[in-house]
PDB file of N, CA and C in Angstrom:
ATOM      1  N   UNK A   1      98.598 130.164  90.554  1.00  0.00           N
ATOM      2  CA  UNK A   1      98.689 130.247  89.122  1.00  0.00           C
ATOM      3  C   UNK A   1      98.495 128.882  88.478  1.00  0.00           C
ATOM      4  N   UNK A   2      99.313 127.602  89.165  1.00  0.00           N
ATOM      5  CA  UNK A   2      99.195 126.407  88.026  1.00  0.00           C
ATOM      6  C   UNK A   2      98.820 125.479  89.710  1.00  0.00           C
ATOM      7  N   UNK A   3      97.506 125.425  90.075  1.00  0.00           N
ATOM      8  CA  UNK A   3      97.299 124.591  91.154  1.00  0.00           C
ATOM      9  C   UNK A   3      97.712 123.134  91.509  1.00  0.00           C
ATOM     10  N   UNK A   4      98.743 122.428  89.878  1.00  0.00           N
ATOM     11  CA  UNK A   4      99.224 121.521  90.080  1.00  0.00           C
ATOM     12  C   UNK A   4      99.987 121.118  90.628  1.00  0.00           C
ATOM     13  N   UNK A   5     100.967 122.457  90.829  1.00  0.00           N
ATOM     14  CA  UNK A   5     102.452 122.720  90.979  1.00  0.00           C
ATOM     15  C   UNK A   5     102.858 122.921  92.228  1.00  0.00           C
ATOM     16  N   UNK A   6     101.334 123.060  93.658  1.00  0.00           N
ATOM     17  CA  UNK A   6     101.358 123.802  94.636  1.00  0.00           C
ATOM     18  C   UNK A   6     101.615 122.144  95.172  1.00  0.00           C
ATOM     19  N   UNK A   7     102.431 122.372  96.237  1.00  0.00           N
ATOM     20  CA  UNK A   7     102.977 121.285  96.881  1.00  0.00           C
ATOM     21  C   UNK A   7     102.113 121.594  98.023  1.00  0.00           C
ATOM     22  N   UNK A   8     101.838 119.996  98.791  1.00  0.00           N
ATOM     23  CA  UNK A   8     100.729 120.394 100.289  1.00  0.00           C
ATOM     24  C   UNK A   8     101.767 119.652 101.275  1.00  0.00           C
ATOM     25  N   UNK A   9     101.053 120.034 102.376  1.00  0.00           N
ATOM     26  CA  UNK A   9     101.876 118.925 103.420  1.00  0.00           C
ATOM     27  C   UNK A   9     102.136 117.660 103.256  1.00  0.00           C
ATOM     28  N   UNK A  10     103.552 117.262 103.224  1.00  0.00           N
ATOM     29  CA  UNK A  10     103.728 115.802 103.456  1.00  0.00           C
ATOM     30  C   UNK A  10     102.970 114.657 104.009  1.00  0.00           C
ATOM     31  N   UNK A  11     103.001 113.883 103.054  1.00  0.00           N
ATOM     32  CA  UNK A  11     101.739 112.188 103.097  1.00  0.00           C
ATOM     33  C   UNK A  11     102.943 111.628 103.936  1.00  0.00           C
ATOM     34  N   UNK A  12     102.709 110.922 104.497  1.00  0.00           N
ATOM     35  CA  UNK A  12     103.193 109.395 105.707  1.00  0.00           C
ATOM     36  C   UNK A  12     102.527 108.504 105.041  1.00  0.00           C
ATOM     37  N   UNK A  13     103.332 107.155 105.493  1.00  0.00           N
ATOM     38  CA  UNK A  13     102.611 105.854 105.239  1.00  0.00           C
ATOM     39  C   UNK A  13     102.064 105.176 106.275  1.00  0.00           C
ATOM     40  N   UNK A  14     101.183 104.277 106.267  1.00  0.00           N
ATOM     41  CA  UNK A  14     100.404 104.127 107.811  1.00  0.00           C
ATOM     42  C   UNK A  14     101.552 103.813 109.056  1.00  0.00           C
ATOM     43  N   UNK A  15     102.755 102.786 108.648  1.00  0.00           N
ATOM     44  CA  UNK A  15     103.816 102.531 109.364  1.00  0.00           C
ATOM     45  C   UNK A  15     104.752 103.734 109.996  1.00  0.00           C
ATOM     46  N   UNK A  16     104.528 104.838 109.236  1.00  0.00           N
ATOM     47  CA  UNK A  16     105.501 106.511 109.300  1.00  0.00           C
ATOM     48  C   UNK A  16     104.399 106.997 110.719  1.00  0.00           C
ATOM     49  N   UNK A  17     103.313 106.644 110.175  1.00  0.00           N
ATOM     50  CA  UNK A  17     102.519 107.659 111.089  1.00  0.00           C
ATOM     51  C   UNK A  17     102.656 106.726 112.179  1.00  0.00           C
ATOM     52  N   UNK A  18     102.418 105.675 112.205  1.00  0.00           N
ATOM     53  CA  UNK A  18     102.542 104.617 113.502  1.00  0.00           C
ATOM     54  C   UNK A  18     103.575 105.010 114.621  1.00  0.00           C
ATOM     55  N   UNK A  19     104.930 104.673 113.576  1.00  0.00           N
ATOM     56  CA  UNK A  19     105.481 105.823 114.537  1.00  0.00           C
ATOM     57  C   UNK A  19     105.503 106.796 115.040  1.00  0.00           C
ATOM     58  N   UNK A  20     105.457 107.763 114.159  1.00  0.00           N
ATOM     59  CA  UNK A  20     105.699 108.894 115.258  1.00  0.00           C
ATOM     60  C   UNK A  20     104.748 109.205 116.202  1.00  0.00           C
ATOM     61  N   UNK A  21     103.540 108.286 116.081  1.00  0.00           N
ATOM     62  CA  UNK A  21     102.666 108.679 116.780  1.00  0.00           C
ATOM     63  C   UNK A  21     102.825 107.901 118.382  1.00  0.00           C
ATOM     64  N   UNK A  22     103.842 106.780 118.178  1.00  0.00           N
ATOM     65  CA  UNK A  22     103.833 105.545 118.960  1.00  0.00           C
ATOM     66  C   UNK A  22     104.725 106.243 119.718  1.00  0.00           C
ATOM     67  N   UNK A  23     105.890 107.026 119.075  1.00  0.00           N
ATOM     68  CA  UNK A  23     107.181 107.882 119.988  1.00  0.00           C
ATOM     69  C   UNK A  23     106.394 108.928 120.560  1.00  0.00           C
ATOM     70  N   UNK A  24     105.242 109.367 120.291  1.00  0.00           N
ATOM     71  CA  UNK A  24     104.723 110.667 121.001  1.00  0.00           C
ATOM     72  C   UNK A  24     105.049 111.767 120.387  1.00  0.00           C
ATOM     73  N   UNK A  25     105.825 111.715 119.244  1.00  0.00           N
ATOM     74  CA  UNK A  25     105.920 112.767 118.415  1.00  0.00           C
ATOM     75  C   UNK A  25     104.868 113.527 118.030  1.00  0.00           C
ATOM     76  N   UNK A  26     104.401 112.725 118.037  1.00  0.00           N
ATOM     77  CA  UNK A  26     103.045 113.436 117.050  1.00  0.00           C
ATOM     78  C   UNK A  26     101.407 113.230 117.497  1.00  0.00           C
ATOM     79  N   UNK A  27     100.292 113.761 117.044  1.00  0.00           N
ATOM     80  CA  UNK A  27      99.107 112.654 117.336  1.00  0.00           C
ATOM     81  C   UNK A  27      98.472 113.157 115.809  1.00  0.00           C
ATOM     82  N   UNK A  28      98.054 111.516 116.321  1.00  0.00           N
ATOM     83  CA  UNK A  28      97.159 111.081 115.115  1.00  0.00           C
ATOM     84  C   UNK A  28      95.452 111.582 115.273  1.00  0.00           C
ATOM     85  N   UNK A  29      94.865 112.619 114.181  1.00  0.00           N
ATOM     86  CA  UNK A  29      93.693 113.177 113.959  1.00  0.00           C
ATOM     87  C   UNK A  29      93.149 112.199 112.785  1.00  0.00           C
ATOM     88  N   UNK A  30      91.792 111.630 113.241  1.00  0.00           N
ATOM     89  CA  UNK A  30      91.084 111.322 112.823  1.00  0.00           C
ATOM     90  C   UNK A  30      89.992 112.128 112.471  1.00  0.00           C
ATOM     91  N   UNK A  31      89.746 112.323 110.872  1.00  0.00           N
ATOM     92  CA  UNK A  31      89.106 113.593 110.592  1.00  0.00           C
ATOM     93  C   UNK A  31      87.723 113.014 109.515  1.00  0.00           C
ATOM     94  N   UNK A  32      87.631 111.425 110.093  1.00  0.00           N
ATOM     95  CA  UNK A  32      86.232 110.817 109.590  1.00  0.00           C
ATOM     96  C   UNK A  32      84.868 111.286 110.182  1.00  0.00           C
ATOM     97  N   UNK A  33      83.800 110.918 109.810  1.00  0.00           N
ATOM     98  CA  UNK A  33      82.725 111.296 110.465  1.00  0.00           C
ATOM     99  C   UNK A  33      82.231 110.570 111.788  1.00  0.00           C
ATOM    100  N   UNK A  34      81.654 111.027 112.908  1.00  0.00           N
ATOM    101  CA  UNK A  34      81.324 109.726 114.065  1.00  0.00           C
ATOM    102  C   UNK A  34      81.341 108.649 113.582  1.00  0.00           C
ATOM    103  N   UNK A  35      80.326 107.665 113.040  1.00  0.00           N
ATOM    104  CA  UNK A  35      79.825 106.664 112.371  1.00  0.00           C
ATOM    105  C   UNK A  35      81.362 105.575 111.721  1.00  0.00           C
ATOM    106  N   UNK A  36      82.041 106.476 111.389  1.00  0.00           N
ATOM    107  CA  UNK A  36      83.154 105.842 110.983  1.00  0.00           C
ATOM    108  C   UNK A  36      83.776 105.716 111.832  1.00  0.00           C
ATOM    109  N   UNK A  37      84.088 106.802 112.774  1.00  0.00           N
ATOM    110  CA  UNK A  37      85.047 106.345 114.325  1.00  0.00           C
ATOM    111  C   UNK A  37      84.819 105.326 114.668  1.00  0.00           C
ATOM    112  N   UNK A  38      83.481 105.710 115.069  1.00  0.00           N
ATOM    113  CA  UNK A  38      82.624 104.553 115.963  1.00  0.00           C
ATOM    114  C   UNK A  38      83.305 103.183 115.203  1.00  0.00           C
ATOM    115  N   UNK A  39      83.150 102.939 114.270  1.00  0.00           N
ATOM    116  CA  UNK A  39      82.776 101.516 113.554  1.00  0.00           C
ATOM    117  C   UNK A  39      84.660 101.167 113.559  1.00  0.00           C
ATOM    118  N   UNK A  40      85.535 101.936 114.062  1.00  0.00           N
ATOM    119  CA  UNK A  40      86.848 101.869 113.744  1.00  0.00           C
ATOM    120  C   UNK A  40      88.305 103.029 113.581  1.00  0.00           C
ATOM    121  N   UNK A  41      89.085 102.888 114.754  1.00  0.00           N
ATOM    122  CA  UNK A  41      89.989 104.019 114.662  1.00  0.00           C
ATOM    123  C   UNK A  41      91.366 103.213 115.422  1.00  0.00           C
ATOM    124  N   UNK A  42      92.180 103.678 114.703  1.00  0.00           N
ATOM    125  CA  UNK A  42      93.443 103.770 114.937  1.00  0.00           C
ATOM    126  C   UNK A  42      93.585 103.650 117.262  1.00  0.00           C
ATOM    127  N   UNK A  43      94.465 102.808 117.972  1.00  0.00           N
ATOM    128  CA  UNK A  43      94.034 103.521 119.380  1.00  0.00           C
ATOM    129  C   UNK A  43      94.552 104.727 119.423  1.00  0.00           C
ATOM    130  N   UNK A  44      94.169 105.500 120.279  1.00  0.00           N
ATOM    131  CA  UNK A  44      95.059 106.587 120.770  1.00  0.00           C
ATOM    132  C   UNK A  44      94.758 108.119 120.112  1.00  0.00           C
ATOM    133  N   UNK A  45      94.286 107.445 118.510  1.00  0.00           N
ATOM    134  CA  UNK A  45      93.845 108.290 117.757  1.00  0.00           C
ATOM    135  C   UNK A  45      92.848 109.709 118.174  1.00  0.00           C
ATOM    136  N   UNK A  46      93.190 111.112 118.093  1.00  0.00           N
ATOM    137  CA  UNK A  46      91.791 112.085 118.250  1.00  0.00           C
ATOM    138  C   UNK A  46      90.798 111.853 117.517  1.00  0.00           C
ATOM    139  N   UNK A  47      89.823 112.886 117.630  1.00  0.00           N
ATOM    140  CA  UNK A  47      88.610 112.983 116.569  1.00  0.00           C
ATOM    141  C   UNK A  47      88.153 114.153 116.498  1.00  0.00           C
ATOM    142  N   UNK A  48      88.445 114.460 115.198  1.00  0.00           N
ATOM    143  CA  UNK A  48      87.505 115.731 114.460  1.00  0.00           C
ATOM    144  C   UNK A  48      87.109 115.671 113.415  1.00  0.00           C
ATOM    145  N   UNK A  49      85.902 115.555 113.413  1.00  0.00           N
ATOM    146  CA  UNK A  49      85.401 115.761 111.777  1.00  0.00           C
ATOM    147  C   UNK A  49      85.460 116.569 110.864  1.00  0.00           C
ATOM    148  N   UNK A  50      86.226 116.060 109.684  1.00  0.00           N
ATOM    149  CA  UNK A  50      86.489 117.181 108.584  1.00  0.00           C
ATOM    150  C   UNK A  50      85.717 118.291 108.116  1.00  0.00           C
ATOM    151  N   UNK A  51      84.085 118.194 108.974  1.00  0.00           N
ATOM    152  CA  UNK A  51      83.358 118.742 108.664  1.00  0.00           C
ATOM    153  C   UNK A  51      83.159 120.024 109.885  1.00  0.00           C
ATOM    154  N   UNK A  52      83.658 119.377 110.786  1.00  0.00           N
ATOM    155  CA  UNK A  52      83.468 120.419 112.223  1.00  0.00           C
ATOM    156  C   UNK A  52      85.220 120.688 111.896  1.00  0.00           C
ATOM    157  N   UNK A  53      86.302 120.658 111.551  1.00  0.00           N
ATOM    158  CA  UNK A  53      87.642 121.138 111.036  1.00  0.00           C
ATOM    159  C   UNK A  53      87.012 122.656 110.109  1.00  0.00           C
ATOM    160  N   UNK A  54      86.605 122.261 108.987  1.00  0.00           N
ATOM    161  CA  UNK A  54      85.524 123.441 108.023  1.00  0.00           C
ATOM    162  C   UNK A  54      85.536 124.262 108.714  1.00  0.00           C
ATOM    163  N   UNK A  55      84.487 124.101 109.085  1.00  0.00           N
ATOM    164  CA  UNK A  55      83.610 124.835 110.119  1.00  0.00           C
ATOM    165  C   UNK A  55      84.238 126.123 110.978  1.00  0.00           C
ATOM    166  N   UNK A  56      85.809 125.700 111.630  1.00  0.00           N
ATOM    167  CA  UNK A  56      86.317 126.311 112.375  1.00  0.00           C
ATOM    168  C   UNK A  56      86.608 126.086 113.858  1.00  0.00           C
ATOM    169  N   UNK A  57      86.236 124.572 113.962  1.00  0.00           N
ATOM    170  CA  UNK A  57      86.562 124.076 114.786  1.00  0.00           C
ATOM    171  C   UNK A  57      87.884 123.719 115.170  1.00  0.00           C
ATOM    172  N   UNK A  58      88.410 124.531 117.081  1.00  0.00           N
ATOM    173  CA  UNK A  58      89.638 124.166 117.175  1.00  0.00           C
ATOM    174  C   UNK A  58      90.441 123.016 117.636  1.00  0.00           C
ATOM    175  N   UNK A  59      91.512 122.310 117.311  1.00  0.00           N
ATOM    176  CA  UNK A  59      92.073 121.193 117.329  1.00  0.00           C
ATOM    177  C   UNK A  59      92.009 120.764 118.848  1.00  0.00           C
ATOM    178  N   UNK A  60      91.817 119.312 119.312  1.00  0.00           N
ATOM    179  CA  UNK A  60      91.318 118.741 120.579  1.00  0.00           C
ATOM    180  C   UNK A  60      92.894 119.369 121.403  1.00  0.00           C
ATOM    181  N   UNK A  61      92.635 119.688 122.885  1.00  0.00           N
ATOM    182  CA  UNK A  61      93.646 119.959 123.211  1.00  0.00           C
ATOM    183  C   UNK A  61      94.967 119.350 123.288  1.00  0.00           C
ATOM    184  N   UNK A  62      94.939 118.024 123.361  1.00  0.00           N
ATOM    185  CA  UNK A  62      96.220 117.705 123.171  1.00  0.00           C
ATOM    186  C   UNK A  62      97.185 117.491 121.791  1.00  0.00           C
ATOM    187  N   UNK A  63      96.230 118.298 120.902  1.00  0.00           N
ATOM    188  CA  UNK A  63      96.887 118.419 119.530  1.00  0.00           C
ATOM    189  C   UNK A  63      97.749 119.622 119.563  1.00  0.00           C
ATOM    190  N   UNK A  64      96.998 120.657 120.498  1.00  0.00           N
ATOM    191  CA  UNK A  64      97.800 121.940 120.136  1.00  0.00           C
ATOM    192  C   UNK A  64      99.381 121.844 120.449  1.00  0.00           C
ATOM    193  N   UNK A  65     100.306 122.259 120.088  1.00  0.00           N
ATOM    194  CA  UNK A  65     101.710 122.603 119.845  1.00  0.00           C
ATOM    195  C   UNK A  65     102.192 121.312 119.682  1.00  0.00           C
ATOM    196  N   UNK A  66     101.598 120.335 118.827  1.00  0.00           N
ATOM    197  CA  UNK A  66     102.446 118.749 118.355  1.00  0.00           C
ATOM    198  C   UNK A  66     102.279 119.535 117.045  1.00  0.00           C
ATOM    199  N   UNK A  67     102.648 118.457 116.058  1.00  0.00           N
ATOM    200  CA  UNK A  67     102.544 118.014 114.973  1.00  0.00           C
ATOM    201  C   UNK A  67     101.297 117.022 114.709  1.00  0.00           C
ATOM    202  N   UNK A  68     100.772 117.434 113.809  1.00  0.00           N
ATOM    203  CA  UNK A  68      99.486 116.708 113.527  1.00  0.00           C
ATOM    204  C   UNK A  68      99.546 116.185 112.288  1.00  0.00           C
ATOM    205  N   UNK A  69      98.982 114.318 112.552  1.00  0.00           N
ATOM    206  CA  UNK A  69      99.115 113.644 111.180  1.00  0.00           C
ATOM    207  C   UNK A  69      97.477 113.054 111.292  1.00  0.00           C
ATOM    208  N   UNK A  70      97.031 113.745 110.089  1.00  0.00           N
ATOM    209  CA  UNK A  70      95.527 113.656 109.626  1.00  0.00           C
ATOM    210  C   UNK A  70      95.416 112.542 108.865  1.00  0.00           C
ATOM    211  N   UNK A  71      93.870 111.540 109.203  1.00  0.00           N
ATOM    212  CA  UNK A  71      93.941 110.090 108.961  1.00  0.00           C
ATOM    213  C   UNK A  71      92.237 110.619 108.642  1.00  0.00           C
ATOM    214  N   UNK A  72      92.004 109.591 107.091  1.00  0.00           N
ATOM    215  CA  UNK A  72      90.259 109.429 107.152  1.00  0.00           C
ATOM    216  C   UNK A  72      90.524 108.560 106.627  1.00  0.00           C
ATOM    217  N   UNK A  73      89.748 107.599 105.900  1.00  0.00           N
ATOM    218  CA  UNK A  73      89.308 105.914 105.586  1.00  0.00           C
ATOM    219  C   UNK A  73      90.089 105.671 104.034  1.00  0.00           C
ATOM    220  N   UNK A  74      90.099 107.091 103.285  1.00  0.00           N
ATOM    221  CA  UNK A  74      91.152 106.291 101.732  1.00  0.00           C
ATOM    222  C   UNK A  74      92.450 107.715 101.288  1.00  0.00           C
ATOM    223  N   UNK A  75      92.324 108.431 102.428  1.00  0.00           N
ATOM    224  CA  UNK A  75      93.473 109.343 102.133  1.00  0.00           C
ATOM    225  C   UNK A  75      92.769 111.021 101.595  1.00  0.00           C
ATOM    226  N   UNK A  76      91.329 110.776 100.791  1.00  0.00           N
ATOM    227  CA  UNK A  76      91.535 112.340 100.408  1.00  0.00           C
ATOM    228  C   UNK A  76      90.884 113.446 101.492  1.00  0.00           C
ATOM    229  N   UNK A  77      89.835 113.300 102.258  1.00  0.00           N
ATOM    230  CA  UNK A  77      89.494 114.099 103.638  1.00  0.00           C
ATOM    231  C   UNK A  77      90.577 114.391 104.468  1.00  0.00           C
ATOM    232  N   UNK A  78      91.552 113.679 104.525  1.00  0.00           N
ATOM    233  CA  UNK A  78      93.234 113.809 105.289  1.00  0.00           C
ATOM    234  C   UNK A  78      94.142 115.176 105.146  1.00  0.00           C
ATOM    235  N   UNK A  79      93.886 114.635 103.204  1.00  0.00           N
ATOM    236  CA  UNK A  79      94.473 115.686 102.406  1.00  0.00           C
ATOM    237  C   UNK A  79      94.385 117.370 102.439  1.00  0.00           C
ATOM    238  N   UNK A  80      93.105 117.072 102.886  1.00  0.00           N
ATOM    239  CA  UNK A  80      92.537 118.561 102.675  1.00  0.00           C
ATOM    240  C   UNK A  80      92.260 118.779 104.112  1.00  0.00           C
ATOM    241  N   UNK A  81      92.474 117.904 105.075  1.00  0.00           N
ATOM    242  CA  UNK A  81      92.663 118.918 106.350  1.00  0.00           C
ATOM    243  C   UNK A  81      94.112 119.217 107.110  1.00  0.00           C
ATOM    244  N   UNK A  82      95.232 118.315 106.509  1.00  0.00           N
ATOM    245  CA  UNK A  82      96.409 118.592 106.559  1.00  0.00           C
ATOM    246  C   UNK A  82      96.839 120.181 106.139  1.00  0.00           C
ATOM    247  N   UNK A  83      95.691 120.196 104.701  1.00  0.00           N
ATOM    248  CA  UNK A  83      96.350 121.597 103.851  1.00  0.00           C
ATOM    249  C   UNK A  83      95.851 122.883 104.718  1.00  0.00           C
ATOM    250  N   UNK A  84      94.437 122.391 105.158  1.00  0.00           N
ATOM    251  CA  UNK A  84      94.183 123.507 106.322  1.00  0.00           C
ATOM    252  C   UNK A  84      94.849 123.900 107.238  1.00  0.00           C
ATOM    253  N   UNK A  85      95.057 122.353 108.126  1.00  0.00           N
ATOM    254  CA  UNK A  85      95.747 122.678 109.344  1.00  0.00           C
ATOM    255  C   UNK A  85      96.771 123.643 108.857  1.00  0.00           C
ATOM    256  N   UNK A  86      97.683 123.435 107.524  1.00  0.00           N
ATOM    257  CA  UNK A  86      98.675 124.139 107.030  1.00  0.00           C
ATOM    258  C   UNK A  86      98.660 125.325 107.429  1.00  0.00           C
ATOM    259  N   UNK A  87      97.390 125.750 106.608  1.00  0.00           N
ATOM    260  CA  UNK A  87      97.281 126.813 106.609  1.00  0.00           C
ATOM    261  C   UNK A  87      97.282 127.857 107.626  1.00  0.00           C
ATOM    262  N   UNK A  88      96.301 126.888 108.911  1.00  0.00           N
ATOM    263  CA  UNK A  88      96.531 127.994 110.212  1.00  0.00           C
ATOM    264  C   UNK A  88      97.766 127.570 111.037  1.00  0.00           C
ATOM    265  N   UNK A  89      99.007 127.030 110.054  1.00  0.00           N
ATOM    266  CA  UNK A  89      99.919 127.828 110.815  1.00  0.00           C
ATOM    267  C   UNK A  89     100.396 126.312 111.935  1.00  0.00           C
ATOM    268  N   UNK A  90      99.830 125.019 111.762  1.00  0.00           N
ATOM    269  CA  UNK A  90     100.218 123.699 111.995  1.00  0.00           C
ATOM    270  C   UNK A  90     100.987 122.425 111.352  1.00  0.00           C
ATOM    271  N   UNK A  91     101.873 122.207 112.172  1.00  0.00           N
ATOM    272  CA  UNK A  91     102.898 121.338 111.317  1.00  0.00           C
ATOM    273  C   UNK A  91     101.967 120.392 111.507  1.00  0.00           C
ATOM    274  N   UNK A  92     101.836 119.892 109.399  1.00  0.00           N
ATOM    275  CA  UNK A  92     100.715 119.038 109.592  1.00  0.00           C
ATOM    276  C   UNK A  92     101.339 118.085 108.287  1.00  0.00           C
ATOM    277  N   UNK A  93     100.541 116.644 108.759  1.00  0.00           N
ATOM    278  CA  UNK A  93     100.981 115.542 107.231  1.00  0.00           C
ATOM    279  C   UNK A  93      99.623 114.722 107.417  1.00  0.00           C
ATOM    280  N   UNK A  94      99.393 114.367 106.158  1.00  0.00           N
ATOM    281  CA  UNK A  94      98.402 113.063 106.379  1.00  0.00           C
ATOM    282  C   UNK A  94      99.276 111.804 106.305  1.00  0.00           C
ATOM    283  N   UNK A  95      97.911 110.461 106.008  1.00  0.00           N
ATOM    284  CA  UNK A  95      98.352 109.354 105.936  1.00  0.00           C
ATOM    285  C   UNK A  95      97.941 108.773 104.306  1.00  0.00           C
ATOM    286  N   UNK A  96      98.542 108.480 103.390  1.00  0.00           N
ATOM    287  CA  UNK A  96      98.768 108.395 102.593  1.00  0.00           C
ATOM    288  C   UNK A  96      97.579 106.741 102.357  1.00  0.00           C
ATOM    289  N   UNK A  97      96.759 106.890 102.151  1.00  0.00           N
ATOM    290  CA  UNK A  97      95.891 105.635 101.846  1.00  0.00           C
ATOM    291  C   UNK A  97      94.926 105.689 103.226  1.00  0.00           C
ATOM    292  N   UNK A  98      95.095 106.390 103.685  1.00  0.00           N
ATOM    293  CA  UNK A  98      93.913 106.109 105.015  1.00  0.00           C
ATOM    294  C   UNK A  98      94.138 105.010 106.030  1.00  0.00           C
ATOM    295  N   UNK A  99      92.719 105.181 107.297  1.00  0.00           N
ATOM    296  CA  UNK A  99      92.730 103.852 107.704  1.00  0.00           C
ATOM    297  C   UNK A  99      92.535 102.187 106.379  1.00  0.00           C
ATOM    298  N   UNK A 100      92.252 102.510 105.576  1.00  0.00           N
ATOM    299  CA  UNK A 100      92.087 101.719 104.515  1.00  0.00           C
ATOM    300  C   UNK A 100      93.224 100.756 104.548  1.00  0.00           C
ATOM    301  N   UNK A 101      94.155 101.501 104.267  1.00  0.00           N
ATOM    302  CA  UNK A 101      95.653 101.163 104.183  1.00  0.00           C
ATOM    303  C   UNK A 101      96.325 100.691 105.387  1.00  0.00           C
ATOM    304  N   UNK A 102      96.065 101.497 106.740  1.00  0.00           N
ATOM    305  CA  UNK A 102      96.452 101.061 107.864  1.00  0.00           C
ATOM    306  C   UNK A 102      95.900  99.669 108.270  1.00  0.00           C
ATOM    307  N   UNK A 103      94.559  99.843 108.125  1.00  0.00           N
ATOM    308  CA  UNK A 103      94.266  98.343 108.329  1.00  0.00           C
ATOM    309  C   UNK A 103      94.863  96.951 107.346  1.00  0.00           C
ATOM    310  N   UNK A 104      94.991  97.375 106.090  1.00  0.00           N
ATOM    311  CA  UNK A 104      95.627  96.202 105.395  1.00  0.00           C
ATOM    312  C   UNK A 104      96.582  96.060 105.339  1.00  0.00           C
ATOM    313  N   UNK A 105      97.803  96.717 106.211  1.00  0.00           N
ATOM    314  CA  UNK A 105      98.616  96.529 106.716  1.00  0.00           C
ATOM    315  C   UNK A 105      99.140  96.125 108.022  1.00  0.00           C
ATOM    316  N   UNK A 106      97.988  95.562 108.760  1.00  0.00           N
ATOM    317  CA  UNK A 106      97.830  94.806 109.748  1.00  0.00           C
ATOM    318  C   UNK A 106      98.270  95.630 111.414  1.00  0.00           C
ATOM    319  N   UNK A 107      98.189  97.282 111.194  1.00  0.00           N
ATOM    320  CA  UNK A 107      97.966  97.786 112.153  1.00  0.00           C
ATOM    321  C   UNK A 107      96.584  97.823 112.804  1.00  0.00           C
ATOM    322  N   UNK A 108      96.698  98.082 113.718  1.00  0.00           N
ATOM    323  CA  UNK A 108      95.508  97.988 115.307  1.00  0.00           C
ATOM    324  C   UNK A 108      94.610  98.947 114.821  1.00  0.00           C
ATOM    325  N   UNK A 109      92.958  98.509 114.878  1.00  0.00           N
ATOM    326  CA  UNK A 109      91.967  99.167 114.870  1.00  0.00           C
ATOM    327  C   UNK A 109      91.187  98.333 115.807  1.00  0.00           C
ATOM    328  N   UNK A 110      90.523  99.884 116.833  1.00  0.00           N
ATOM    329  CA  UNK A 110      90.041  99.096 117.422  1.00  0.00           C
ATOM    330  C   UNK A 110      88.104 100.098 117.709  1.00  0.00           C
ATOM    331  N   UNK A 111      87.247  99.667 118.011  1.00  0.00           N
ATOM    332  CA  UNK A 111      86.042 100.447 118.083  1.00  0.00           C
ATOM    333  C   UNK A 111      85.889 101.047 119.210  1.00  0.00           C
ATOM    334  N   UNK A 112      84.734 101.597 119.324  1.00  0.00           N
ATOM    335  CA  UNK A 112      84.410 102.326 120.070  1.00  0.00           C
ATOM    336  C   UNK A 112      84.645 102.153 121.814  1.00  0.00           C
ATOM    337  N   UNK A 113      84.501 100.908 121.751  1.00  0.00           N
ATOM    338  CA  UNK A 113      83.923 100.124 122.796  1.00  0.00           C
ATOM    339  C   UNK A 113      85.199  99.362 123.410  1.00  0.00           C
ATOM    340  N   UNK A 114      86.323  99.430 122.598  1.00  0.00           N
ATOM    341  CA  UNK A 114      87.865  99.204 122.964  1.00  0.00           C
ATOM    342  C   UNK A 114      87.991  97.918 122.172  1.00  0.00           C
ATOM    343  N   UNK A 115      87.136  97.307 121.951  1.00  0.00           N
ATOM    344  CA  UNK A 115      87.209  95.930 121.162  1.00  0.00           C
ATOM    345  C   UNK A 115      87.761  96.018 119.526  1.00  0.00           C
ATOM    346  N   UNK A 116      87.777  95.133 118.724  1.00  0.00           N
ATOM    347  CA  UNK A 116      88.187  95.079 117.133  1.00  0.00           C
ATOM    348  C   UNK A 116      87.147  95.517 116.721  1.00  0.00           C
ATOM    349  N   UNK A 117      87.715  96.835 115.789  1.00  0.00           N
ATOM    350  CA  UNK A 117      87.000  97.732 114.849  1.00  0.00           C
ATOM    351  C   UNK A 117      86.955  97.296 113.092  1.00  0.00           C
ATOM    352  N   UNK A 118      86.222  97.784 112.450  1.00  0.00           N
ATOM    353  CA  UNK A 118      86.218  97.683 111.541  1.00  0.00           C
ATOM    354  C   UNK A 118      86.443  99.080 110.610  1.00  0.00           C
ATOM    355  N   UNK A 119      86.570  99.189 109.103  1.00  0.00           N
ATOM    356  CA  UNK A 119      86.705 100.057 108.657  1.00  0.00           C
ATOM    357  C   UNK A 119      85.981 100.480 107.715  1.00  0.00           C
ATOM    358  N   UNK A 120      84.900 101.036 108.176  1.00  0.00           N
ATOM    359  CA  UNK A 120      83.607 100.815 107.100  1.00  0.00           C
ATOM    360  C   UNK A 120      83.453 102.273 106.060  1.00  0.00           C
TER     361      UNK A 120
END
């Protein structure tokens, strides 16, 4: 009725998600496109593209029965796959500013290649 009013899954801050992801609580979904992985991701981090998420693509296996905290580069691709994951039925949060934020907060990105990533 008033789409303002509809509350979505809980945002984390890059430090919230750090944790729980660092305790094993949780894993961290990266839901940027290759090109962006590639160039820079969180370690440890999965990968699915928000676009293969769409699509109907199912969550990498070691996501199934965690909690999933959805990460893309400024927070709104996060947003909207948190609300999905919601939807089918996954305890899900994003990260509130993206890798954007994670990185200027002087958490670990690292590339493809295991070396220092960037966040392009």
């Amino acid at each position: 009725m008033f789409p303002f009013l509809r509350r979505g899954p809980g945002r984390l801050t890059p430090r919230q998600a750090r944790q729980r992801t660092s305790d094993s609580e949780a894993v961290l979904l990266d839901v940027r496109e290759t090109p962006e992985w590639q160039a820079g991701h969180a370690p440890g981090a999965l990968h699915l593209p928000l676009s293969r998420l769409t699509a109907g693509a199912p969550l990498p296996g070691e996501a199934r029965d965690r909690p999933v905290i959805a990460i893309c580069r400024s927070g709104n691709r996060s947003r909207q796959a948190a609300r999905l994951l919601a939807e089918r039925g996954v305890d899900a949060t994003d990260v509130s500013g993206g890798m954007t934020a994670w990185a200027r907060q002087g958490l670990p990105v690292i590339g493809t290649g295991g070396g220092s990533g960037v966040i392009a």
